[in-house]
Structure formats: C-alpha cells, structure tokens
Protein backbone atom coordinates (compact mmCIF):
# COMPACT_ATOMS: atom_id res chain seq x y z
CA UNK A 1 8.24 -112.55 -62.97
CA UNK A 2 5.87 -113.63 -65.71
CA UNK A 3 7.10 -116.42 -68.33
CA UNK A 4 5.89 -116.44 -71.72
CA UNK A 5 4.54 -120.08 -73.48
CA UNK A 6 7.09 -120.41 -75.46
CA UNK A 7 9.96 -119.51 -72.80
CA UNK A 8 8.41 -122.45 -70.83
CA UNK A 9 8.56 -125.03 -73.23
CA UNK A 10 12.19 -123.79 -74.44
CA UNK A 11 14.08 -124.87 -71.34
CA UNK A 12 12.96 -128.57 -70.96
CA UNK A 13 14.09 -130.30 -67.72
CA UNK A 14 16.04 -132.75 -70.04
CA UNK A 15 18.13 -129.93 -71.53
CA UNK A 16 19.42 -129.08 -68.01
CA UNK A 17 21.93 -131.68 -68.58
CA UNK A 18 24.81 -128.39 -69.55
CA UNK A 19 24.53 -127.62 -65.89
CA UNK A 20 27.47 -129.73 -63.81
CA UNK A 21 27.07 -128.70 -60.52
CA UNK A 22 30.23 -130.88 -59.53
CA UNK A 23 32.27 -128.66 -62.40
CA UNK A 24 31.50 -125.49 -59.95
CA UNK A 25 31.88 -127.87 -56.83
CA UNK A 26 35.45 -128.60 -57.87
CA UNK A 27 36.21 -124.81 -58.56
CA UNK A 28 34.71 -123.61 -55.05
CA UNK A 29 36.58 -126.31 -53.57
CA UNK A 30 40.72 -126.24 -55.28
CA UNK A 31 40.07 -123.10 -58.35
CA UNK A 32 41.68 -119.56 -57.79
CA UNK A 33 41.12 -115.84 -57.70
CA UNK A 34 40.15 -115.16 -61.33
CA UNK A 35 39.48 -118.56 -62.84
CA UNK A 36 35.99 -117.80 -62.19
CA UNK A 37 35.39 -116.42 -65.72
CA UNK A 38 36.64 -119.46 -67.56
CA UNK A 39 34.36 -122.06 -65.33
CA UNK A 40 30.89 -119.25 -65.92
CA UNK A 41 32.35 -118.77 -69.81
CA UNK A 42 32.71 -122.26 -70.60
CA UNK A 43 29.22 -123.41 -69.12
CA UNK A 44 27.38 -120.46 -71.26
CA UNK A 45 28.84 -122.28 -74.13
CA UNK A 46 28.00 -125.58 -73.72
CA UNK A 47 24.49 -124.22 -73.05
CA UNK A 48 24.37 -122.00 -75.85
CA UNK A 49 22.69 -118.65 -77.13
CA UNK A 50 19.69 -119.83 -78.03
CA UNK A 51 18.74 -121.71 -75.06
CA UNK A 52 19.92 -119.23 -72.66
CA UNK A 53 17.35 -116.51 -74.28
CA UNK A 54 14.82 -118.92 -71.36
CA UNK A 55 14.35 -116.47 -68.78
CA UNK A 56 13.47 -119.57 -67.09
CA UNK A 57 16.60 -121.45 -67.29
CA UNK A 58 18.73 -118.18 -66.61
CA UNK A 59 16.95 -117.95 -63.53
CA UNK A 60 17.52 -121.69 -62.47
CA UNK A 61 21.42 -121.32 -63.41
CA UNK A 62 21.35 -118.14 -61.28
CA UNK A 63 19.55 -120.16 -58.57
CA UNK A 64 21.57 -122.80 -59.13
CA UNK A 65 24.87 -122.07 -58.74
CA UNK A 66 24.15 -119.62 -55.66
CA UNK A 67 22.89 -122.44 -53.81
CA UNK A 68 25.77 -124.50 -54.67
CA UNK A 69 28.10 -121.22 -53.17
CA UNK A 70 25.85 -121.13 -50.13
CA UNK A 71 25.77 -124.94 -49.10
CA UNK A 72 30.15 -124.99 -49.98
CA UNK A 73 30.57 -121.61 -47.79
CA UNK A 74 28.41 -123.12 -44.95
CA UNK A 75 30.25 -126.58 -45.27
CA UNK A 76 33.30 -124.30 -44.92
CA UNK A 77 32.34 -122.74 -42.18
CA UNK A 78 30.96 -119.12 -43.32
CA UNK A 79 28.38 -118.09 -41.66
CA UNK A 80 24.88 -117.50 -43.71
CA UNK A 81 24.61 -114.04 -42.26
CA UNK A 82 28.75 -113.56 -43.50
CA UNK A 83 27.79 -115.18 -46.94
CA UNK A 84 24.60 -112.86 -47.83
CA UNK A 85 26.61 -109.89 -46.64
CA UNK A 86 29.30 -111.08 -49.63
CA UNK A 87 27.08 -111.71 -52.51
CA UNK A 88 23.62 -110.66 -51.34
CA UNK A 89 20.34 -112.66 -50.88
CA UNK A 90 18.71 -114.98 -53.11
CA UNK A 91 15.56 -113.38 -53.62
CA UNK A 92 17.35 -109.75 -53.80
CA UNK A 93 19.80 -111.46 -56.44
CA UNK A 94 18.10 -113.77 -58.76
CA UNK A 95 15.08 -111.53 -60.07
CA UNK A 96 17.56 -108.40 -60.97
CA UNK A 97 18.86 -110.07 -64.39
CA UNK A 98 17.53 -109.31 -67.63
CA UNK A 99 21.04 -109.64 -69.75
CA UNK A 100 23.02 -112.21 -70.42
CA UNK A 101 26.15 -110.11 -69.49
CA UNK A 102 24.32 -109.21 -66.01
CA UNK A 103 24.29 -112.86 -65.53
CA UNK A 104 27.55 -113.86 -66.44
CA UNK A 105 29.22 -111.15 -64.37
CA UNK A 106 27.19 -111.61 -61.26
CA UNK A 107 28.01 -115.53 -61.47
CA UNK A 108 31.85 -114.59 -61.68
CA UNK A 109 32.06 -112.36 -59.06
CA UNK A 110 29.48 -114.72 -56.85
CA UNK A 111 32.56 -117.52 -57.31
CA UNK A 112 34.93 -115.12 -56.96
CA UNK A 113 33.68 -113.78 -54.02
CA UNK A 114 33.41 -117.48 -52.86
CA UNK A 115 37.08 -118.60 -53.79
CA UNK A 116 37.85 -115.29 -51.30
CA UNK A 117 35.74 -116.49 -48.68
CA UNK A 118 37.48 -119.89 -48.34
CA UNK A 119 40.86 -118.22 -48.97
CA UNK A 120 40.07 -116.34 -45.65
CA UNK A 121 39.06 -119.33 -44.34
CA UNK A 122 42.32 -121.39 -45.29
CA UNK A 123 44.17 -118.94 -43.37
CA UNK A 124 42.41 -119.36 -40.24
CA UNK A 125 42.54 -122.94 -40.81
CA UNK A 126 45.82 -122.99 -39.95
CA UNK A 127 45.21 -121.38 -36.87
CA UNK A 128 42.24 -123.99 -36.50
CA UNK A 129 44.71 -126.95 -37.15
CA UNK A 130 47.43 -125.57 -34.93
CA UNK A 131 44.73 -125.17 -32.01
CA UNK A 132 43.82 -128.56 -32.13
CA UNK A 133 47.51 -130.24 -31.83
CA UNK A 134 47.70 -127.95 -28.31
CA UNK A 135 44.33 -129.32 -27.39
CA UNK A 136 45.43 -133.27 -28.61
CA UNK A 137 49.26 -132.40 -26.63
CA UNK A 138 47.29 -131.34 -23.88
CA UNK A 139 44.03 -133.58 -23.45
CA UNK A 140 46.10 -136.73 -24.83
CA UNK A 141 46.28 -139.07 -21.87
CA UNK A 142 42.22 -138.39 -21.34
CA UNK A 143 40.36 -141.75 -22.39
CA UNK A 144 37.68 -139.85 -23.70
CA UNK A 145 39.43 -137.76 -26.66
CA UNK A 146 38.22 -138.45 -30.11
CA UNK A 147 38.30 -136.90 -33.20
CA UNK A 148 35.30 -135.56 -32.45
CA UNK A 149 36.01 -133.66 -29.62
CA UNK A 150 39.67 -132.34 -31.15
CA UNK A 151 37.20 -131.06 -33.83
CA UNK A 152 34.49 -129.75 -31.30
CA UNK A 153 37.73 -127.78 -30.04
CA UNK A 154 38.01 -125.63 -32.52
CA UNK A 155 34.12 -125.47 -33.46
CA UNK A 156 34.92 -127.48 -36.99
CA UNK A 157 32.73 -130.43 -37.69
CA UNK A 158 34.29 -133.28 -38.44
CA UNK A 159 34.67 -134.09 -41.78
CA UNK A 160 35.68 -130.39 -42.56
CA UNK A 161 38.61 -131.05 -39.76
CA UNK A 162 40.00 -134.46 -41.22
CA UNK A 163 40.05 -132.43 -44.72
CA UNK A 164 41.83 -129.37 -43.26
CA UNK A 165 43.79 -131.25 -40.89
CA UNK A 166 45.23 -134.08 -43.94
CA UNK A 167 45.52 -130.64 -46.12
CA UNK A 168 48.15 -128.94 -43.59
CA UNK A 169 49.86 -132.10 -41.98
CA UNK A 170 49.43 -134.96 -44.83
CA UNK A 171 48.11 -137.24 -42.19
C-alpha cells in the first residue's frame, strides 16, 4: 500500500498518544462477551474523524491491537496456529481495510473473538488447577517439588499458574 504526503505527515508519532494499549490489555484480560464495541467505540473517539482518515495510523491501530490479542492469547496459552485460525493472519488482515466501519468491526470481533478464546481457556483452567492439587497431593513429600514443576505439570508457565491458581483458590 502506497501513502500519500499528506497522509504521512497527518499521523505524527506524537499524536499516537489516543492509543492505550493497557485500556485493551485490561479488556483481554477481566472484559466480557460484547463489551468489545464500547472499548473499539470509545478509542475511535478519542482519536477522532479527522485523524483516523491516515491510512497510516488505521493501519498501525489495526496492527496494533492484533499484536496486543496475539502476545495476551499466547501468554494465555493459545496456541499461534489456534489464534490465526480465530481471527486470521496479520498480513492477510491488516491490508484488507479501506473503511472506517471495516475497521471498527474487524477490531470488535478480533476482541471478541479473544475474550472467547480465554473464556475457553478459563474453563480448562479449572481442569488445569484441579490437576495440579493431585500432582502437589501426590508428589508432596518429594524434596524436589516447586512451583515450577506443579506448573510444568500441567504445561502452564509459571506466572500464568500463580494467576489461575490465586483466581480459583484465593491463595
């Protein structure tokens, strides 16, 4: 994709300040099913109309918040392979938009599609959590248990178990 002069020097690195990844970090992490609108409509406001005609910045907000879904569903546990299957690859995805409604509703249903994915993955967290007390009431009295290998038990790394494993036993 070609960028015109003055679509350039519209979207200046400085005004990239309307973009709060942690704002979608927090919603991937603790939002629901179809609170994905609100989070997408409220940041297209605080950017604005006019700055959003930047082909260039729709693209980086686009690229942006898809690599913020992909590094959350691989810190949960969803496989890359399991996550492009979901919401489709990067390069597939980003260069498809011309609209600002094209954007908007791909970005929804990317978070939505993400707020699914760990809702799957909450349920088999469970499971997760409940395998590792049989493996800690079983491998207790060896010297060499850690958290690390309870985690290792259940193929969780280890600060993704102490998160899950506070979440379900609030300890």
């Amino acid at each position: 994709m070609i960028f015109s002069g003055s679509e350039m020097t519209d979207a200046h690195v400085s005004d990239l300040n309307w973009i709060d990844k942690s704002e979608i970090e927090t919603f991937l992490h603790i939002g629901t099913t179809g609170g994905a609108k609100r989070v997408i409509e409220d940041l297209f406001t605080r950017i604005g109309n006019d700055q959003l005609k930047s082909s260039l910045l729709r693209i980086y907000i686009i690229t942006d918040i898809y690599l913020t879904a992909k590094m959350f569903a691989e810190s949960i546990g969803i496989s890359k392979e399991r996550f492009i299957e979901a919401v489709g690859d990067a390069d597939a995805v980003i260069y498809q938009f011309r609209t600002l409604e094209s954007i908007k509703t791909y970005l929804i249903d990317l978070l939505e599609k993400s707020i699914e994915m760990r809702n799957m993955r909450t349920d088999t967290s469970k499971s997760a959590i409940n395998q590792a007390k049989s493996y800690i009431a079983e491998h207790f009295h060896e010297p060499d248990i850690s958290l690390g290998s309870v985690a290792a038990s259940v193929n969780i790394c280890v600060p993704y178990f102490c998160i899950l494993f506070k979440k379900e036993l609030g300890e």
